[in-house]
PDB file of N, CA and C in Angstrom:
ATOM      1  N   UNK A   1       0.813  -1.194   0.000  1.00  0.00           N
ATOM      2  CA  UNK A   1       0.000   0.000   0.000  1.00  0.00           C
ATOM      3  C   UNK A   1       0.859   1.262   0.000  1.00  0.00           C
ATOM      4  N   UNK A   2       2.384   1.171   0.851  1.00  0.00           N
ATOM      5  CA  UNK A   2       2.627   2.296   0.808  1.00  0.00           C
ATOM      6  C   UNK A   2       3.379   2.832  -0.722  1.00  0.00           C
ATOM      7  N   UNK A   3       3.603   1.535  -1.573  1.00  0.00           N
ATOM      8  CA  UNK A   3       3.777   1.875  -2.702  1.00  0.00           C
ATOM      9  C   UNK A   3       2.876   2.644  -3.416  1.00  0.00           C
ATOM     10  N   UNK A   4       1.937   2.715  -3.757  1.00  0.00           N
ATOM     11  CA  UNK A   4       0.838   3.010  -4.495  1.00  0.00           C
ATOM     12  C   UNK A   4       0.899   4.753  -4.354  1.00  0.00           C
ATOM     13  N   UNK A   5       1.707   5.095  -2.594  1.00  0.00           N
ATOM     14  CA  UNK A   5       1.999   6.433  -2.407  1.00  0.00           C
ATOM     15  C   UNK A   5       2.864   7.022  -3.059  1.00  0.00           C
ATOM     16  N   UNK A   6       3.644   6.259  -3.411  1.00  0.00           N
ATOM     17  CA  UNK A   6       4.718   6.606  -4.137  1.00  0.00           C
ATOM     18  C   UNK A   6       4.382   6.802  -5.422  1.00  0.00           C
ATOM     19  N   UNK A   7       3.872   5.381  -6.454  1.00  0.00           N
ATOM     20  CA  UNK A   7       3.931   5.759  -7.603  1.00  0.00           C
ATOM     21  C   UNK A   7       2.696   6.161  -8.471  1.00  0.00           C
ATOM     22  N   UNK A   8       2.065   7.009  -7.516  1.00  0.00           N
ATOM     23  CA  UNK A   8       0.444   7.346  -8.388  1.00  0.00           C
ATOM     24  C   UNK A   8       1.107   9.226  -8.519  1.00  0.00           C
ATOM     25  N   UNK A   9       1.743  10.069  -7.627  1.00  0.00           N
ATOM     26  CA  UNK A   9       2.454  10.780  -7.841  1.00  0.00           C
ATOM     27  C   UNK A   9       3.636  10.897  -9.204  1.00  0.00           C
ATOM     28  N   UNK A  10       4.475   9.436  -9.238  1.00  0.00           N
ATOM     29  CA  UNK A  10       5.619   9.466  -9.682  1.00  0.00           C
ATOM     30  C   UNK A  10       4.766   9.637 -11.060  1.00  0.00           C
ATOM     31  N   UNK A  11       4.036   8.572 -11.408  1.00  0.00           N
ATOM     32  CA  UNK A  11       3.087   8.266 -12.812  1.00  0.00           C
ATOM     33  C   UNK A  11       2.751   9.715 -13.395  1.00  0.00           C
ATOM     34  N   UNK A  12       2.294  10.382 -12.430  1.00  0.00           N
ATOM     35  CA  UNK A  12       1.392  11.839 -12.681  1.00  0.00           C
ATOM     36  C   UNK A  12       2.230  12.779 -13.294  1.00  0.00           C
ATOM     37  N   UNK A  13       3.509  12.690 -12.336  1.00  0.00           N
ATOM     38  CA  UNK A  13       4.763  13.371 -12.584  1.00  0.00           C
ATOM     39  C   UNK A  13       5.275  13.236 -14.088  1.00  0.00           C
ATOM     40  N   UNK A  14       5.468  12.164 -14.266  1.00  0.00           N
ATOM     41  CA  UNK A  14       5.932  11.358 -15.676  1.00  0.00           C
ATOM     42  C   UNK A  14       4.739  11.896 -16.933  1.00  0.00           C
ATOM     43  N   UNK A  15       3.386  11.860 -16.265  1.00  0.00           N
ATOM     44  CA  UNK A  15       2.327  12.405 -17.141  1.00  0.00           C
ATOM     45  C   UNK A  15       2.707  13.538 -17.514  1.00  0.00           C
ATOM     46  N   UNK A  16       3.013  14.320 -16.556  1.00  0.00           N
ATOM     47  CA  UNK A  16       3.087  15.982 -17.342  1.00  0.00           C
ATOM     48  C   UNK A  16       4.696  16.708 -18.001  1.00  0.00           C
ATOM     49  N   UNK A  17       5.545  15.377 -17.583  1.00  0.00           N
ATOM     50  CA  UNK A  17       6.609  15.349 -18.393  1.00  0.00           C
ATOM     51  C   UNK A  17       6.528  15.374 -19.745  1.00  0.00           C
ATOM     52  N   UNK A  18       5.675  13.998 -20.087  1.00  0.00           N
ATOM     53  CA  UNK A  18       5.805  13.799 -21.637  1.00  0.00           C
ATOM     54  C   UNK A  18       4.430  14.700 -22.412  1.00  0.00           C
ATOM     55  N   UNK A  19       3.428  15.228 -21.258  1.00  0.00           N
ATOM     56  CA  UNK A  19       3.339  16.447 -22.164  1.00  0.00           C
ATOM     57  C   UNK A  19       3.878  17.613 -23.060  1.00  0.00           C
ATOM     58  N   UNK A  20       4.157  17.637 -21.445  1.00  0.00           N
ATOM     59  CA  UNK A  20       5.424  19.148 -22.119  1.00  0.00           C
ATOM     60  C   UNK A  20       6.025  19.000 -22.689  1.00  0.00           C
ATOM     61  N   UNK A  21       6.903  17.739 -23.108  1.00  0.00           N
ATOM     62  CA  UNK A  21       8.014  17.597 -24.599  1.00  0.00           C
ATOM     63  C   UNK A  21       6.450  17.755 -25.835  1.00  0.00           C
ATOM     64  N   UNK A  22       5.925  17.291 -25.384  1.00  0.00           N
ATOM     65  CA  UNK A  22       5.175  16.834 -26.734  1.00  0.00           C
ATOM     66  C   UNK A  22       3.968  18.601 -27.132  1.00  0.00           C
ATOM     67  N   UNK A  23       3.735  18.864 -25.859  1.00  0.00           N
ATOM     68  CA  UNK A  23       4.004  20.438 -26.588  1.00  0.00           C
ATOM     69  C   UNK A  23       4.970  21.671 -27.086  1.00  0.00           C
ATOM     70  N   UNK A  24       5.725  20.904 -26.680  1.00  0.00           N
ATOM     71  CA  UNK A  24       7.433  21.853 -26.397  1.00  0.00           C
ATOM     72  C   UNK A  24       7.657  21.589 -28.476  1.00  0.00           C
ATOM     73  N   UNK A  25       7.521  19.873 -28.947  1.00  0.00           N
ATOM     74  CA  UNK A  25       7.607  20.140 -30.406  1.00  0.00           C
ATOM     75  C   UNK A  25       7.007  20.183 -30.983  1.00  0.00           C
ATOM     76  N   UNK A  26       5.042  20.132 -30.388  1.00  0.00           N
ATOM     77  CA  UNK A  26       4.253  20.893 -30.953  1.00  0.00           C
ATOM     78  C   UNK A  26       4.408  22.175 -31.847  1.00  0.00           C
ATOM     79  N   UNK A  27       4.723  22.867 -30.513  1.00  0.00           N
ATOM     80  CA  UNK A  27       4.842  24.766 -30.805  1.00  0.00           C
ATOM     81  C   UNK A  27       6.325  24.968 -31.332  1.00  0.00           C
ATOM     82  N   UNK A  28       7.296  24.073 -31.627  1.00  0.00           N
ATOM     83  CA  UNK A  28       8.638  24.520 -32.541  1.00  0.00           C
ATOM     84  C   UNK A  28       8.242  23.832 -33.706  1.00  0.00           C
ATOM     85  N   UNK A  29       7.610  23.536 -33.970  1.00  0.00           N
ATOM     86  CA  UNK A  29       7.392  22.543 -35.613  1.00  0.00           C
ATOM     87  C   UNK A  29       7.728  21.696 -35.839  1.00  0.00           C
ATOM     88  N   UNK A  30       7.823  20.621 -34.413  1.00  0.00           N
ATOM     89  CA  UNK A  30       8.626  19.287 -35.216  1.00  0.00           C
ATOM     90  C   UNK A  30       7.779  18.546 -36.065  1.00  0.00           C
ATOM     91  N   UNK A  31       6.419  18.862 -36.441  1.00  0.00           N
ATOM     92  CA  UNK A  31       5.764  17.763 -36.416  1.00  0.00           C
ATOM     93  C   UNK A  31       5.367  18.394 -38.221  1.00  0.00           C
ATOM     94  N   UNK A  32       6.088  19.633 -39.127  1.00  0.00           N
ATOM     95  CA  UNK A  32       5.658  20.023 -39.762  1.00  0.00           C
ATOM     96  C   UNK A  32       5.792  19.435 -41.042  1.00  0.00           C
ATOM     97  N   UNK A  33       6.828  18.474 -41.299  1.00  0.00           N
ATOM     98  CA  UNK A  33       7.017  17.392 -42.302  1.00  0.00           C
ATOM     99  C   UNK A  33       7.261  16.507 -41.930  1.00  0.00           C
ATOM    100  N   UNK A  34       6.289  15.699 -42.325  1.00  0.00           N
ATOM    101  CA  UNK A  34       6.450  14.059 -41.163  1.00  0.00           C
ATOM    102  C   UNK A  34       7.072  13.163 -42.602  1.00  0.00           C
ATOM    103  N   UNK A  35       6.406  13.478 -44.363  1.00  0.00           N
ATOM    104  CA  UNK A  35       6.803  12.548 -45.179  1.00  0.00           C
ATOM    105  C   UNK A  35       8.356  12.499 -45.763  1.00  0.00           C
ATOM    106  N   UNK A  36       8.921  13.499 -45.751  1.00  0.00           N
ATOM    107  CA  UNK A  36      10.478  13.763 -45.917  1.00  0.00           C
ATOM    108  C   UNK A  36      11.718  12.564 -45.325  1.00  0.00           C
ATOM    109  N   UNK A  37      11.116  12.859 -44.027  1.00  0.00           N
ATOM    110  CA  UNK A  37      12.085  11.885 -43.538  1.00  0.00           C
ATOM    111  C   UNK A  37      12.547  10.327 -43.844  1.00  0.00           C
ATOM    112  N   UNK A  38      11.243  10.186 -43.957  1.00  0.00           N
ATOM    113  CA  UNK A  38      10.770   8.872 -44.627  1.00  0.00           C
ATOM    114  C   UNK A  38      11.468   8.321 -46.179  1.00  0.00           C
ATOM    115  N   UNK A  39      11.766   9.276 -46.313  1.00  0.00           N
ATOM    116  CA  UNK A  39      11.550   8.665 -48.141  1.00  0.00           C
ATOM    117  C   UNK A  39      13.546   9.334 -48.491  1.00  0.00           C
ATOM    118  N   UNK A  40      13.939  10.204 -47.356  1.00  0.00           N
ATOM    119  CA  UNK A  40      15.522  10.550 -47.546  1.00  0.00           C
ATOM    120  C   UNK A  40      16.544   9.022 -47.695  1.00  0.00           C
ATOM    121  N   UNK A  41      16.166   8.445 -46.923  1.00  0.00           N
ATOM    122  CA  UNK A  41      17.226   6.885 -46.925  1.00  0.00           C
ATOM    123  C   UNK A  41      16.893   6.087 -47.948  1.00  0.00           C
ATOM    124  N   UNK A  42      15.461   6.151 -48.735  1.00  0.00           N
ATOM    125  CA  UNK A  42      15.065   5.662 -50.489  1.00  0.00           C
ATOM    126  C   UNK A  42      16.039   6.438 -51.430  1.00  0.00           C
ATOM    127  N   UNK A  43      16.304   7.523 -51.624  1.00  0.00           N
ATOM    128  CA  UNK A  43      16.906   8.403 -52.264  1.00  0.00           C
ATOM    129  C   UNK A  43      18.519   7.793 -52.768  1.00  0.00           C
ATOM    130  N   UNK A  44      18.776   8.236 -54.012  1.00  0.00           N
ATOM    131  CA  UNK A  44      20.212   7.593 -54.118  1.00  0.00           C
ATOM    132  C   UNK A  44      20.857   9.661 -53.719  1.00  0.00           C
ATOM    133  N   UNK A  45      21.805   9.910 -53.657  1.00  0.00           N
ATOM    134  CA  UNK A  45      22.892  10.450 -53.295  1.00  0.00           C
ATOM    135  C   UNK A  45      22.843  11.502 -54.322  1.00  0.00           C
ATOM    136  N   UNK A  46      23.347  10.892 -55.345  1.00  0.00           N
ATOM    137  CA  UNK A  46      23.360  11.247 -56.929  1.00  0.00           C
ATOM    138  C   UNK A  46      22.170  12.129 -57.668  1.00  0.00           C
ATOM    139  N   UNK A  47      21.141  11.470 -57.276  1.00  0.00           N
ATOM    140  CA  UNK A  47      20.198  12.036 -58.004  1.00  0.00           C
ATOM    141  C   UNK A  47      19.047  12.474 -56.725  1.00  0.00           C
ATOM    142  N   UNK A  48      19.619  12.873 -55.955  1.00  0.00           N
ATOM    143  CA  UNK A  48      18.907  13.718 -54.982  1.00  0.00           C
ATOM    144  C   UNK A  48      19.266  15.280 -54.806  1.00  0.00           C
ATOM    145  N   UNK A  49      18.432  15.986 -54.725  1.00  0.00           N
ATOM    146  CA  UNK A  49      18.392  17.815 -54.504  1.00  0.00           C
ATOM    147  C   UNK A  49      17.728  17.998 -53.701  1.00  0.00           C
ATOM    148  N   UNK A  50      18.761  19.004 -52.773  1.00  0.00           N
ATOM    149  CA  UNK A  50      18.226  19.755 -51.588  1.00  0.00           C
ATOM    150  C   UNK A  50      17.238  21.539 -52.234  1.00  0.00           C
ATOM    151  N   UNK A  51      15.847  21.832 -51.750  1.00  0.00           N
ATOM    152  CA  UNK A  51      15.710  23.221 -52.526  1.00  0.00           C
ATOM    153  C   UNK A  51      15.806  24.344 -51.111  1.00  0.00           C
ATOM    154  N   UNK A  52      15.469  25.635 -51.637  1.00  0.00           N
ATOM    155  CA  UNK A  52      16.094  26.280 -50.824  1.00  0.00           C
ATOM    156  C   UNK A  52      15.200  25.866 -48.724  1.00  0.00           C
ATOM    157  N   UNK A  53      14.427  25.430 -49.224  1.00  0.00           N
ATOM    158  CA  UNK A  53      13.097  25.019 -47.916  1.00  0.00           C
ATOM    159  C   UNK A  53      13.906  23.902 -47.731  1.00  0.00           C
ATOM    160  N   UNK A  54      15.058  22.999 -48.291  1.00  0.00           N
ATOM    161  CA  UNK A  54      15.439  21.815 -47.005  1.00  0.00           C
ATOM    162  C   UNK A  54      14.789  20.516 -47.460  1.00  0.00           C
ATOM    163  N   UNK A  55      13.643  20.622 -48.408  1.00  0.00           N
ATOM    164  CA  UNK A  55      13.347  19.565 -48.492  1.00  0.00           C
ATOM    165  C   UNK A  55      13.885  19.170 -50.256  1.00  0.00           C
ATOM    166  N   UNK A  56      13.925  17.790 -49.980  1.00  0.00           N
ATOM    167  CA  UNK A  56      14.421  17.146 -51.289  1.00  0.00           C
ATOM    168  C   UNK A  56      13.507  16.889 -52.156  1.00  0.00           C
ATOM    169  N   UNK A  57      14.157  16.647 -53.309  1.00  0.00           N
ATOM    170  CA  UNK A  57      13.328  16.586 -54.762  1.00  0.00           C
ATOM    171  C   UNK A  57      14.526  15.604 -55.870  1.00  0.00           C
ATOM    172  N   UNK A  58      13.753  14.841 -57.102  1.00  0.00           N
ATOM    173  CA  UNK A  58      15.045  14.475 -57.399  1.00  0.00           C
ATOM    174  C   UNK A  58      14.821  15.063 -58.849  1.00  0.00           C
ATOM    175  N   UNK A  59      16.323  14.899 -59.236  1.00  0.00           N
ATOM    176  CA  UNK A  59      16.445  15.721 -60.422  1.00  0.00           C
ATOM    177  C   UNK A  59      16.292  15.165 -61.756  1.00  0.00           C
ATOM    178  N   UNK A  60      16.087  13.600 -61.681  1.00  0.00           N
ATOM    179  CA  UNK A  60      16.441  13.249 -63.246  1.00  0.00           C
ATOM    180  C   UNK A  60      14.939  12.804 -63.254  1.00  0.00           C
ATOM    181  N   UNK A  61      14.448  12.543 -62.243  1.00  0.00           N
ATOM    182  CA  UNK A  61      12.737  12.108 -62.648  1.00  0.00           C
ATOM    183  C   UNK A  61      11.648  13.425 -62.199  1.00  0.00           C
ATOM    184  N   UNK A  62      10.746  13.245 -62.880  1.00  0.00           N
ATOM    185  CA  UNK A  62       9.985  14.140 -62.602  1.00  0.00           C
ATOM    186  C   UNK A  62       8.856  14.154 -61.364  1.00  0.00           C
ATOM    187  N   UNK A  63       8.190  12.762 -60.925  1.00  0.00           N
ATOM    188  CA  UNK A  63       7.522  12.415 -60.214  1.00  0.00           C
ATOM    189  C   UNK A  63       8.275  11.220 -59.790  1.00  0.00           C
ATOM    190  N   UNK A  64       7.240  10.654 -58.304  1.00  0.00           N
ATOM    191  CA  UNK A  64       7.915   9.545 -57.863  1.00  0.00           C
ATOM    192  C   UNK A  64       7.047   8.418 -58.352  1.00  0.00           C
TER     193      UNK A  64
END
């Protein structure tokens, strides 16, 4: 029982931890291109372009 004192606090604690990260990259934009990342390690080297926004595009095809 006297556990339960302990970790219904600790839990709560931990609750409003992983809020706050998760508003913390809410409100900086982590969450503003989720498909990019994804598809950079498909990409060959060669025929990949960075544009001035960071995100890639490739150069010898037109679509994917």
């Amino acid at each position: 029982m006297n556990v339960l004192l302990m970790m219904i606090p600790l839990s709560i604690l931990l609750l409003l931890g992983a809020a706050m990260a998760f508003f913390w990259a809410a409100n900086h934009d982590q969450f503003d291109d989720l498909e990019s990342p994804g598809i950079l390690p498909l990409l060959d080297t060669d025929d990949a372009a960075v544009d001035a926004e960071g995100t890639t595009r490739d150069v010898t095809r037109d679509a994917f």
